[in-house]
Protein backbone atom coordinates (compact mmCIF):
# COMPACT_ATOMS: atom_id res chain seq x y z
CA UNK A 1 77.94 95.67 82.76
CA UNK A 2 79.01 94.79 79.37
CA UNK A 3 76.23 93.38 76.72
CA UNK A 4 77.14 90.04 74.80
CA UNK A 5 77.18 89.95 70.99
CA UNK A 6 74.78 87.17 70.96
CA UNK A 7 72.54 89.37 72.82
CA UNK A 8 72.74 92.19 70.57
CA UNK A 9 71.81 89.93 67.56
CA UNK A 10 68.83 88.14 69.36
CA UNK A 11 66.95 90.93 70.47
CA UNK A 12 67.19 92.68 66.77
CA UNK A 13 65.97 89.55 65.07
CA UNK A 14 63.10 89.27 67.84
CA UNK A 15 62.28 92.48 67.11
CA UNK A 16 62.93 92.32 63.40
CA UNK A 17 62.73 88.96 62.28
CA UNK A 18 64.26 88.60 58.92
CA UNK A 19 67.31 91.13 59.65
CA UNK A 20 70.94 89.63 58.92
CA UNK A 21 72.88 90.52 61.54
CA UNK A 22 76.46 90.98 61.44
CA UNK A 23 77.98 92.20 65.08
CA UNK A 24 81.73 93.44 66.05
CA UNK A 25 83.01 93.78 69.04
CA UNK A 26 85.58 96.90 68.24
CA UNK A 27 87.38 96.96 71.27
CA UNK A 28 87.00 93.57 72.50
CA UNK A 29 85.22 94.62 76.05
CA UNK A 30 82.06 94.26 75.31
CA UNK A 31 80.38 97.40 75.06
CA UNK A 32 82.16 99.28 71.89
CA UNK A 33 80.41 97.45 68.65
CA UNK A 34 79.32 97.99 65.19
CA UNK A 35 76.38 96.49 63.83
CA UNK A 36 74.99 96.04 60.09
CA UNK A 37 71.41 95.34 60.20
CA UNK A 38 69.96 94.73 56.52
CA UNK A 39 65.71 94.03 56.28
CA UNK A 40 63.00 94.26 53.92
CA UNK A 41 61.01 96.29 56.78
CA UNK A 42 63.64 98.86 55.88
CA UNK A 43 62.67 99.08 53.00
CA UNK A 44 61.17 103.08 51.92
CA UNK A 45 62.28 104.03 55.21
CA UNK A 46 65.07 107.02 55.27
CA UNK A 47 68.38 106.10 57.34
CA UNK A 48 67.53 107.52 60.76
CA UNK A 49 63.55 105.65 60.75
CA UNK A 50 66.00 102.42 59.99
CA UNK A 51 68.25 102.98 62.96
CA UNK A 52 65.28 104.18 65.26
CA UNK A 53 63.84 100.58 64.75
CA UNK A 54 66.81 98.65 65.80
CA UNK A 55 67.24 101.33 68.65
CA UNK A 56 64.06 100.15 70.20
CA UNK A 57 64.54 96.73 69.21
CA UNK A 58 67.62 96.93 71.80
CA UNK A 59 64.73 97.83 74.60
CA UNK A 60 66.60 100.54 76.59
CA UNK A 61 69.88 99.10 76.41
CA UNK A 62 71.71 101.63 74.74
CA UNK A 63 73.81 103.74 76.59
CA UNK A 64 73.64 101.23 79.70
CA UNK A 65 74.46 97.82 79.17
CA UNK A 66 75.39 98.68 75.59
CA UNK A 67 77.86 101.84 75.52
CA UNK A 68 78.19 102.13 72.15
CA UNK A 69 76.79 101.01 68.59
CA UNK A 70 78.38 102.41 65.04
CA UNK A 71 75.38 101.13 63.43
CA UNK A 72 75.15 100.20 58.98
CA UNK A 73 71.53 99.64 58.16
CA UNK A 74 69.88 98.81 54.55
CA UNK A 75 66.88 97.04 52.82
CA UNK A 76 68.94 95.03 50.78
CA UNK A 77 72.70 93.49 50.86
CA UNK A 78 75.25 96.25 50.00
């Protein structure tokens, strides 16, 4: 079952609330995407706490609904 873009964005800004959120769907089926998350709440926080926190913001989907995520995270624009 594929996972909606949308979907992807709305459960990272639940979970994070002032992320920008910039999804792509990289194979147009709905479960290949890259995402570029950029917070304050990343902010001091090395690369792999960053992803971890959008990881669980995704509650469990990853690797079921959601196949795959080449994931871009930051503090601040880039």
């Amino acid at each position: 079952m594929a996972m909606e873009a949308s979907e992807i964005e709305r459960l990272i800004i639940k979970a994070i609330p002032d992320a920008k959120v910039s999804i792509e769907d990289l194979r147009g089926d709905g479960d290949h995407y890259a995402a570029q998350v950029v917070s304050s709440q990343f902010e001091g926080k090395t690369r792999i706490q960053q992803h971890q926190m959008v990881y669980q913001a995704l509650q469990g989907k990853m690797g079921g609904e959601l196949h795959a995520l080449a994931l871009q995270t930051s503090a601040e624009e880039t």
